[in-house]
N, C-alpha and C. Protein backbone atom coordinates (compact mmCIF):
# COMPACT_ATOMS: atom_id res chain seq x y z
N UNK A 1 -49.68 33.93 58.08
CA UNK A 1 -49.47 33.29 56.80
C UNK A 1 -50.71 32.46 56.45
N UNK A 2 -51.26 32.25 54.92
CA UNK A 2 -52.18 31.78 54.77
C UNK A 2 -51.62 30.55 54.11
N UNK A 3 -51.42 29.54 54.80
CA UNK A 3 -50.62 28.22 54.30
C UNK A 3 -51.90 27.37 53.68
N UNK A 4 -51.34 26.69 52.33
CA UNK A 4 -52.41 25.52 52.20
C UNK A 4 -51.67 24.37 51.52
N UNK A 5 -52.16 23.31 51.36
CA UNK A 5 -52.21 21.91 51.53
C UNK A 5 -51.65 21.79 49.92
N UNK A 6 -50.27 21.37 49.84
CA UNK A 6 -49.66 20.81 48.66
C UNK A 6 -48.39 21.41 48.60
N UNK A 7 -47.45 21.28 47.53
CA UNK A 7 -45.96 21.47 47.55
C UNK A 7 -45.82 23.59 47.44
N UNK A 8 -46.81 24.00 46.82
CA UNK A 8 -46.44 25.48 47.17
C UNK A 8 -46.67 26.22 48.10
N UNK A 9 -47.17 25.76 49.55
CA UNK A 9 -46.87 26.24 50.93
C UNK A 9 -47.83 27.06 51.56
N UNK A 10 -47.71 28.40 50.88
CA UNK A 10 -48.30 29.23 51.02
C UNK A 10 -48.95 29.98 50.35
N UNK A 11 -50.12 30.96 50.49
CA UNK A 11 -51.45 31.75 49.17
C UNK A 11 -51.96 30.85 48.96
N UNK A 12 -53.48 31.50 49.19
CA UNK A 12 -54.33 31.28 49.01
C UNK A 12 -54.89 32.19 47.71
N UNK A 13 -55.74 31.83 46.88
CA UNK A 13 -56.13 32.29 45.31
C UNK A 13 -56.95 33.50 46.06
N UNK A 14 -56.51 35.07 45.32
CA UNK A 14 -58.00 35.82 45.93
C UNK A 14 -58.48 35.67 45.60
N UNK A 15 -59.45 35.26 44.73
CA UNK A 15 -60.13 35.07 43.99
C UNK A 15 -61.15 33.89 44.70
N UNK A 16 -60.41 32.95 44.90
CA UNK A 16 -61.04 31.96 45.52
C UNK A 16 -61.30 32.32 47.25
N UNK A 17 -60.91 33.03 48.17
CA UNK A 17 -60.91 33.53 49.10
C UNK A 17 -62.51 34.38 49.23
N UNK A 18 -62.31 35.44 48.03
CA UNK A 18 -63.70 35.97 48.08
C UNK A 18 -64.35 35.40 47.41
N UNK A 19 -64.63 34.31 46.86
CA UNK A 19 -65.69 33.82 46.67
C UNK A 19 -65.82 32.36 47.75
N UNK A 20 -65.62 32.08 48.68
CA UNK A 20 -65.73 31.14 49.95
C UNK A 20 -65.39 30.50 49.62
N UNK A 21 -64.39 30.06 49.05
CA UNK A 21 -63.81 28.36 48.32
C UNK A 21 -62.16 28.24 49.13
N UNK A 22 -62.35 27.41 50.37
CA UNK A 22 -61.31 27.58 51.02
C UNK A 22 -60.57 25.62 51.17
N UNK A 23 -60.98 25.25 50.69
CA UNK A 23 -60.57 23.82 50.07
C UNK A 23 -58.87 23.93 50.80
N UNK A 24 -58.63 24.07 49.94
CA UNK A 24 -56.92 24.04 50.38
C UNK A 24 -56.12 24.72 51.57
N UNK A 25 -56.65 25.79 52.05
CA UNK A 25 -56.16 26.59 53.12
C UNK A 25 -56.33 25.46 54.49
N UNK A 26 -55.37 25.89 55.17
CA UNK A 26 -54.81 24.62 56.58
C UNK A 26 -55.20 25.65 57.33
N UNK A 27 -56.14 24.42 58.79
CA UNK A 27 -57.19 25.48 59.52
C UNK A 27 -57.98 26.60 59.02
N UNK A 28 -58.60 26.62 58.16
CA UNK A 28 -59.45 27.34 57.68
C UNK A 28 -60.76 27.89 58.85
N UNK A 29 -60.61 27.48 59.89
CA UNK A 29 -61.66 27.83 60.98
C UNK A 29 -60.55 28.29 62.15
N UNK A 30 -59.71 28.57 62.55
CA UNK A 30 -58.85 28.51 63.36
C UNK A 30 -59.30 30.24 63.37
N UNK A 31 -59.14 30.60 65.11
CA UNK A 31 -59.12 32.09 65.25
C UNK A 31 -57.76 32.43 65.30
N UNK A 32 -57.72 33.69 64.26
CA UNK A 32 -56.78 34.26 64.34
C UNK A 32 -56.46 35.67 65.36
N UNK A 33 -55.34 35.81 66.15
CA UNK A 33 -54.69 36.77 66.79
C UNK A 33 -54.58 37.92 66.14
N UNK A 34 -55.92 38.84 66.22
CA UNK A 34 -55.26 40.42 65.56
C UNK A 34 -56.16 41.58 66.19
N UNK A 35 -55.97 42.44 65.58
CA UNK A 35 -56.48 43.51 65.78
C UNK A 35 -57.67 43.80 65.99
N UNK A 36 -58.73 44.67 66.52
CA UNK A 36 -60.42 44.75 66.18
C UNK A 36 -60.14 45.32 64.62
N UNK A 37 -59.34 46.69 64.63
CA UNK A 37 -59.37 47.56 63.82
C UNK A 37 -57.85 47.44 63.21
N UNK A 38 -57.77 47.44 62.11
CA UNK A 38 -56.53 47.59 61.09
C UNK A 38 -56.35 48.03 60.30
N UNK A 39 -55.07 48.56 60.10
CA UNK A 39 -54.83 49.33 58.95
C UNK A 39 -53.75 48.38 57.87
N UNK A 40 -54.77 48.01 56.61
CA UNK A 40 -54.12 47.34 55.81
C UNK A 40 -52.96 48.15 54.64
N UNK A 41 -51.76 47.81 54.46
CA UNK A 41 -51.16 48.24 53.62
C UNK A 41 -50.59 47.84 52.67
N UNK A 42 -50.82 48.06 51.18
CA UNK A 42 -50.23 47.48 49.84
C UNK A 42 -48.99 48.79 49.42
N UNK A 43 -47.64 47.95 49.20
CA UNK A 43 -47.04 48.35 48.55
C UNK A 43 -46.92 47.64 47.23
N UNK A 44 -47.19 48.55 46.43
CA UNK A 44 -47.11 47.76 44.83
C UNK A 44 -46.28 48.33 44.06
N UNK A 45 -45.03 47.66 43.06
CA UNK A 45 -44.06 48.17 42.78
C UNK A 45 -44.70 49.23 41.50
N UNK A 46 -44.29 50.21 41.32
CA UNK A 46 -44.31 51.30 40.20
C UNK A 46 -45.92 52.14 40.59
N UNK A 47 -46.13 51.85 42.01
CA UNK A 47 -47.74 52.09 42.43
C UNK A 47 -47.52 53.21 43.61
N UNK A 48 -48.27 54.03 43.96
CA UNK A 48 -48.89 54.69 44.78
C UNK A 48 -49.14 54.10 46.05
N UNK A 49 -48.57 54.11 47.46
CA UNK A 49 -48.72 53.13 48.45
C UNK A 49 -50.45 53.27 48.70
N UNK A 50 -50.91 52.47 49.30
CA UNK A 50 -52.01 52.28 49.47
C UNK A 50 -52.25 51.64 50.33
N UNK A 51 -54.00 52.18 51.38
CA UNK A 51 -54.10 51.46 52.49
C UNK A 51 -55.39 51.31 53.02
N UNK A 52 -56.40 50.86 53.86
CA UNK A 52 -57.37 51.30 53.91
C UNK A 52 -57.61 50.23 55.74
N UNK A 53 -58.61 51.06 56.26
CA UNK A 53 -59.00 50.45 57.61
C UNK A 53 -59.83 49.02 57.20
N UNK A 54 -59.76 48.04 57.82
CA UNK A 54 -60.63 47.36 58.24
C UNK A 54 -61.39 47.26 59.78
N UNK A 55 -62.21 46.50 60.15
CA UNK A 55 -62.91 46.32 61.27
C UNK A 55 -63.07 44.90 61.55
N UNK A 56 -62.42 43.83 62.10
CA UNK A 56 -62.84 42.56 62.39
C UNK A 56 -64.08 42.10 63.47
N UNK A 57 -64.30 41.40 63.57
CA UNK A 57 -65.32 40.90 64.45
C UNK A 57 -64.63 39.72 65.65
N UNK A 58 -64.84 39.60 66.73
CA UNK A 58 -64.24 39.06 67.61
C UNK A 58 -64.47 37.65 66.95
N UNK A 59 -63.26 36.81 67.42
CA UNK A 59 -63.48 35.36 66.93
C UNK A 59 -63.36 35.35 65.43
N UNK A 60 -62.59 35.65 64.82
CA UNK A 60 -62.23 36.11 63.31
C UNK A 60 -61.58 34.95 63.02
N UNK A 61 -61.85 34.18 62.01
CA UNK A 61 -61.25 33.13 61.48
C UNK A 61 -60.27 33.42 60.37
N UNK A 62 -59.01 32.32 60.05
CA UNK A 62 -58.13 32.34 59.28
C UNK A 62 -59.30 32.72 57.88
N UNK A 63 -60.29 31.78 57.44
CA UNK A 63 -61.03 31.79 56.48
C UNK A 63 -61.63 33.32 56.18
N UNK A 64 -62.18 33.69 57.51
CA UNK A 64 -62.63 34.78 57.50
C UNK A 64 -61.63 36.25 57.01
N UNK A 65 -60.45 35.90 57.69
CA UNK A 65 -59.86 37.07 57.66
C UNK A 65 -59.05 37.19 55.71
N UNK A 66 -59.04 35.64 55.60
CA UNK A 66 -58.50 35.80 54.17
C UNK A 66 -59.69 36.23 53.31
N UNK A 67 -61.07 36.10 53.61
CA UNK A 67 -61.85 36.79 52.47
C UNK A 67 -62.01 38.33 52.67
N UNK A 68 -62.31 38.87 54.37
CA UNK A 68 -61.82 40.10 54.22
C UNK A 68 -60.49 41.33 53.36
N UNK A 69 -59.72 40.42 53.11
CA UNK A 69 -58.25 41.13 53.02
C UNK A 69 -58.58 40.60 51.57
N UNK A 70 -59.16 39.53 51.02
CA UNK A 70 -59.12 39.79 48.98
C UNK A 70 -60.44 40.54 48.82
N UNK A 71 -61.33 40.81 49.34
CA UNK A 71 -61.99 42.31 49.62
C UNK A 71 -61.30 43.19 49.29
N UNK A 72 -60.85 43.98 50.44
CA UNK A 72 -59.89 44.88 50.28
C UNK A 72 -58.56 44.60 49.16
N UNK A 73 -58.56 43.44 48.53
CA UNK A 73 -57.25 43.44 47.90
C UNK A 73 -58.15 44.44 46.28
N UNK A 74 -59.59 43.87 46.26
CA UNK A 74 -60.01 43.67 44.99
C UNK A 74 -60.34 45.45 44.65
N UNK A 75 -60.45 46.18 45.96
CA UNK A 75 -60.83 47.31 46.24
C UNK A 75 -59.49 48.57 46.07
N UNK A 76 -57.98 47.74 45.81
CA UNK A 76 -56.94 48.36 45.91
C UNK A 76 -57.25 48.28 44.53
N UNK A 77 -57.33 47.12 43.68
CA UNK A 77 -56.97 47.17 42.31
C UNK A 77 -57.57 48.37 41.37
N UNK A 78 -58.64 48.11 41.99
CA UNK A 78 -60.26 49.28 41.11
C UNK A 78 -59.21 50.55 41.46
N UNK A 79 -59.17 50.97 43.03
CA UNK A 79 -58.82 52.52 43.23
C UNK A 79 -57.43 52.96 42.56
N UNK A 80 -56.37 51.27 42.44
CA UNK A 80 -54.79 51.80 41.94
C UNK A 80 -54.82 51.72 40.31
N UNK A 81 -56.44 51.87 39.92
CA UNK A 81 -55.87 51.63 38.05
C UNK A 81 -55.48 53.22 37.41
N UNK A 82 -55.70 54.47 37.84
CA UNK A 82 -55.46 55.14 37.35
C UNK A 82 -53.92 55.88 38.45
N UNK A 83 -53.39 55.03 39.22
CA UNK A 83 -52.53 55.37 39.74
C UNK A 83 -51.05 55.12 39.47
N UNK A 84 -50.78 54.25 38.36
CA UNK A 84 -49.45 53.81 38.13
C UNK A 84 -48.30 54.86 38.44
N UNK A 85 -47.31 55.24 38.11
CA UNK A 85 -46.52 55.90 38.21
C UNK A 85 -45.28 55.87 36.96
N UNK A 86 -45.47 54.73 36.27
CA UNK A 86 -44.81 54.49 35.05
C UNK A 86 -45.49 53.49 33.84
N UNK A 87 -45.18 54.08 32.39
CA UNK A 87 -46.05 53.38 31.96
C UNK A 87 -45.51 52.52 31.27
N UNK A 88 -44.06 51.80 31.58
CA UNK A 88 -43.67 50.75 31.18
C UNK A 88 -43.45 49.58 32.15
N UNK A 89 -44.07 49.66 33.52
CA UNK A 89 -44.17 48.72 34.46
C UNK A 89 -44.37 47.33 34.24
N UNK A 90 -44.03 46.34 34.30
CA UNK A 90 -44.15 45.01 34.15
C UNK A 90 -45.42 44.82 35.39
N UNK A 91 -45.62 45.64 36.24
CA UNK A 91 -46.48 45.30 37.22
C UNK A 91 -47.54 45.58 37.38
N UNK A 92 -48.07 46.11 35.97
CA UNK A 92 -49.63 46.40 35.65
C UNK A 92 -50.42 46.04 36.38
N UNK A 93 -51.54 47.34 36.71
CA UNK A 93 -52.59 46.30 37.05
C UNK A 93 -54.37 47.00 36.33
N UNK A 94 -54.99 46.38 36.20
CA UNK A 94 -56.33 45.87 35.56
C UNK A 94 -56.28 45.17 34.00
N UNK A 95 -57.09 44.77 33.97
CA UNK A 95 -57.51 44.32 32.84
C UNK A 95 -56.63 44.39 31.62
N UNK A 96 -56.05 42.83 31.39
CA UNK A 96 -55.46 43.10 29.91
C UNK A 96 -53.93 42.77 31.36
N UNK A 97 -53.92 42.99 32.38
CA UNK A 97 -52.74 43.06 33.09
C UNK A 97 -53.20 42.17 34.13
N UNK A 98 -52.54 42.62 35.66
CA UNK A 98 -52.79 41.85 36.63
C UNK A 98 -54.12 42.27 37.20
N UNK A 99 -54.69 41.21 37.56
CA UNK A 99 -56.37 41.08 38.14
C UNK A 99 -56.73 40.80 39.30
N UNK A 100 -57.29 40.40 40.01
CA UNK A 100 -57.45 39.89 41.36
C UNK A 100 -57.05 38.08 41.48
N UNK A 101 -57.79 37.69 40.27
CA UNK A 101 -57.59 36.46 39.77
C UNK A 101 -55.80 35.77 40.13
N UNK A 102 -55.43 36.93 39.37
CA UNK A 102 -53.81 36.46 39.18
C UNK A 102 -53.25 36.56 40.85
N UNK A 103 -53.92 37.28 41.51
CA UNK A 103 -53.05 37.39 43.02
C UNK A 103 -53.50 35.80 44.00
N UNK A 104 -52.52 35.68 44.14
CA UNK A 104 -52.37 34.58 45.71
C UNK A 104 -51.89 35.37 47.12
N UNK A 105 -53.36 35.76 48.15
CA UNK A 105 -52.52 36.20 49.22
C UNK A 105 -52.02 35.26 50.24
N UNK A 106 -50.72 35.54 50.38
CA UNK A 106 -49.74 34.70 51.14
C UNK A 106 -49.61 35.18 52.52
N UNK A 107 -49.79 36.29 53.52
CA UNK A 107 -49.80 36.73 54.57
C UNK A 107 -50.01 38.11 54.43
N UNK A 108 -49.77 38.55 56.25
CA UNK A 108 -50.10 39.93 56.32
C UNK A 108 -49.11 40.10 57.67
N UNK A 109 -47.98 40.73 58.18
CA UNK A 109 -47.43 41.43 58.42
C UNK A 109 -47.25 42.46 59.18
N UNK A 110 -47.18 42.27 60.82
CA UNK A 110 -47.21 43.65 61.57
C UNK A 110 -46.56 44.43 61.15
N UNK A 111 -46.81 45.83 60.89
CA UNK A 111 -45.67 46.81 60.83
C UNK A 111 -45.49 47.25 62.29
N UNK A 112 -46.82 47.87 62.55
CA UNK A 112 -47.06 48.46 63.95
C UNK A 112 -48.21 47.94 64.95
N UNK A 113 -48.57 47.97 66.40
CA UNK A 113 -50.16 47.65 66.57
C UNK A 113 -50.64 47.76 65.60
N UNK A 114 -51.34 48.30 64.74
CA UNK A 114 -52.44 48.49 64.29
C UNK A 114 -52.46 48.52 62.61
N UNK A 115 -51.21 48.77 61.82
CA UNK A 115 -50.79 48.48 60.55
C UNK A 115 -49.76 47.55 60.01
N UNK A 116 -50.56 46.84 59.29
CA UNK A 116 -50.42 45.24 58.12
C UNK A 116 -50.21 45.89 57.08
N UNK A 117 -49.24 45.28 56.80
CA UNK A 117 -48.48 44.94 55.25
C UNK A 117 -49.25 43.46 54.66
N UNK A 118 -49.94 43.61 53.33
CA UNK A 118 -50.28 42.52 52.66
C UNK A 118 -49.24 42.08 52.08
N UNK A 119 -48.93 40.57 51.76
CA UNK A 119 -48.19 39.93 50.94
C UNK A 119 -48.94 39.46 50.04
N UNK A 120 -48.53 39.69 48.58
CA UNK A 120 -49.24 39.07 47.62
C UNK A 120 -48.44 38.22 46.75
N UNK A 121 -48.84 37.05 46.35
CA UNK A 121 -47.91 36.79 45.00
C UNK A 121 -48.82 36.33 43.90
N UNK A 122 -48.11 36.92 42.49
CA UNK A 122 -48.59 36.51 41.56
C UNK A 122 -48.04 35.53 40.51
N UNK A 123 -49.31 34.91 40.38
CA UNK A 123 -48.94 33.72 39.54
C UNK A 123 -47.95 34.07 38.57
N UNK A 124 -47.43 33.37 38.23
CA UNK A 124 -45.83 33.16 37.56
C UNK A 124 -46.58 33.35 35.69
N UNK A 125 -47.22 32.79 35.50
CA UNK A 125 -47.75 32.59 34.11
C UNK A 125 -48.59 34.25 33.73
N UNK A 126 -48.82 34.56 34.87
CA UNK A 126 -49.17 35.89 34.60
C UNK A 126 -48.02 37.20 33.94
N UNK A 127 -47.65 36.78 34.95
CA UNK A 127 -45.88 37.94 34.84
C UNK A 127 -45.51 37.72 33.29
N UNK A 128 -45.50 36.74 33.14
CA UNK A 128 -44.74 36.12 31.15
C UNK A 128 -45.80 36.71 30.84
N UNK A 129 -46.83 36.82 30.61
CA UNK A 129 -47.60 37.41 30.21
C UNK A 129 -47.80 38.67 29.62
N UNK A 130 -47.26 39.73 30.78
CA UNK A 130 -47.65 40.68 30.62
C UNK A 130 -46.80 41.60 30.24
């Protein structure tokens, strides 16, 4: 879980993740327990499952691993824009819809050794939005 400092608990901004702005995240240097190699997985509602390997580096920090994974989050969005599956989804995503901006990742999720489930949430003001 990527917990930070104030009354909403948990998520961290991707946005702010990949760009190194880790202000709020609790232990932000702390090594995290995982994998060398992982297989990240997004389920996105009205979306195409999606997944892709990563590679960590020994001694992988909470900080670290949250800018890796809004990497890869920002890399799902680009590859899932021509992937929807319906075109009245409330769960849009690019431009004009949901962005990287709008996601807060909140954790990641053993499925198996070696495959993670991302948790994402999106800002609330977004959703009315869209």
């Amino acid at each position: 879980m990527f917990y930070i400092h104030g009354p909403r608990g948990c998520g961290i901004s991707c946005n702010d993740a990949l760009n190194g702005r880790f202000a709020g995240l609790q232990d932000p240097d702390a090594l995290v327990e995982c994998p060398r190699s992982m297989m990240l997985r997004v389920m996105w509602p009205d979306y195409e499952p999606w997944s892709a390997t990563i590679l960590l580096h020994p001694g992988t920090s909470r900080a670290d691993l949250a800018m890796c994974v809004s990497l890869y989050a920002q890399r799902f969005l680009d590859e899932s824009l021509t992937k929807c599956l319906r075109d009245d989804t409330r769960w849009r995503l690019g431009p004009g819809a949901i962005t990287l901006s709008d996601l807060e990742l909140v954790g990641l999720q053993p499925v198996t050794a070696r495959d993670w489930q991302v948790h994402f949430r999106v800002r609330q003001a977004t959703l009315q939005a869209v």
